[in-house]
Protein backbone atom coordinates (compact mmCIF):
# COMPACT_ATOMS: atom_id res chain seq x y z
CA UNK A 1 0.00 0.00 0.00
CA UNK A 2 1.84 3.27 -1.34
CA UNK A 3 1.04 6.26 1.21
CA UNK A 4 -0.28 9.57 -0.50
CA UNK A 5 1.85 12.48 0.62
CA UNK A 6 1.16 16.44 -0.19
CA UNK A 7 4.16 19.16 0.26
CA UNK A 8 2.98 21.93 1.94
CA UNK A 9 6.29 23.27 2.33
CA UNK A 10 6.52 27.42 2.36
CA UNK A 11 2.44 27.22 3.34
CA UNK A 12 1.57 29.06 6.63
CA UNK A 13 -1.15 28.40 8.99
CA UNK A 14 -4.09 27.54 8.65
CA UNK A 15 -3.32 26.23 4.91
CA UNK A 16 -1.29 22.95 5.74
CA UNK A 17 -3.83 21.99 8.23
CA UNK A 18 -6.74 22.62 5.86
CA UNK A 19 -5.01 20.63 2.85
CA UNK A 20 -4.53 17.89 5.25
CA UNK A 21 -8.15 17.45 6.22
CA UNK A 22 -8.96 17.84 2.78
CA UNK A 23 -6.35 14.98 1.68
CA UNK A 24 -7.74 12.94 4.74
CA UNK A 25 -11.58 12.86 3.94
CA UNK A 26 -10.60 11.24 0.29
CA UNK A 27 -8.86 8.50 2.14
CA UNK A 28 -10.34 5.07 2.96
CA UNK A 29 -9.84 3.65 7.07
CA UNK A 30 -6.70 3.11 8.15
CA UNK A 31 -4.80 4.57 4.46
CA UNK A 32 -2.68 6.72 5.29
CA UNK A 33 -0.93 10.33 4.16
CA UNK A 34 2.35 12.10 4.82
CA UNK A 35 2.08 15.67 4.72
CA UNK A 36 5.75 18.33 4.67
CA UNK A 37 5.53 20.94 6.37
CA UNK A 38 7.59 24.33 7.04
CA UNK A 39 5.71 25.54 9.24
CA UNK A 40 7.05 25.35 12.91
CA UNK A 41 3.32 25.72 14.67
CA UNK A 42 2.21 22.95 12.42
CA UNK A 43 3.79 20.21 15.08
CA UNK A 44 0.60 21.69 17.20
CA UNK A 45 -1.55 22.17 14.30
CA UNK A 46 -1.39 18.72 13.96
CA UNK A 47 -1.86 17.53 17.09
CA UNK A 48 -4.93 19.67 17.91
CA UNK A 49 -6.21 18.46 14.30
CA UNK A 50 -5.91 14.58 15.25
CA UNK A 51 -7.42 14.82 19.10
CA UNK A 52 -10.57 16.59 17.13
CA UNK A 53 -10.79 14.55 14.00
CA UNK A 54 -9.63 11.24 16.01
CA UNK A 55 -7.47 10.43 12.99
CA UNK A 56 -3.66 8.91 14.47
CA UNK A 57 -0.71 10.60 13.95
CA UNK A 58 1.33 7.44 13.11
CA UNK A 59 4.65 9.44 12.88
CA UNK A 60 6.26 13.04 13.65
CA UNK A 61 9.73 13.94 12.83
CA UNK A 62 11.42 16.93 11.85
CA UNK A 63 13.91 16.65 8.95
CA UNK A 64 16.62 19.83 8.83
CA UNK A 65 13.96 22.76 7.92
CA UNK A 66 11.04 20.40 7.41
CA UNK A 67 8.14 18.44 9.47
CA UNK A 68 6.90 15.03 8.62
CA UNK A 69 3.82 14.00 9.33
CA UNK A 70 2.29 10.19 9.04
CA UNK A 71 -1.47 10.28 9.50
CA UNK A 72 -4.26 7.45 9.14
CA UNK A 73 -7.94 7.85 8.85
CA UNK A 74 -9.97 6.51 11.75
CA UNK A 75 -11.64 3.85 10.81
């Protein structure tokens, strides 16, 4: 199963976090998406997102200027 991933690299909020929801809803359960961000408040961004949407943040790293995110729709 490949994993769908959109670049929102140089995007401020609230635009990564509204991509990502929009990304997420054409998912099926439990496929998953890697969004890149730039944004430094998108680490919280995130986190508020998944506690609301109950979608799981599978993975969070930051790579040099950029922040990974792994999420999976809730089934």
């Amino acid at each position: 199963m490949s994993t769908m991933s959109i670049d929102c690299s140089g995007m401020n909020c609230p635009i990564p976090i509204l991509r990502l929801s929009k990304a997420v809803k054409n998912l099926r359960p439990s496929e998953r998406l890697e969004m890149i961000a730039t944004d430094p408040g998108s680490v919280k961004d995130v986190q508020a997102w998944s506690k609301q949407t109950g979608n799981t943040i599978v993975e969070s790293r930051q790579c040099n200027e950029k922040f990974i995110f792994i999420v999976e729709k809730a089934a």
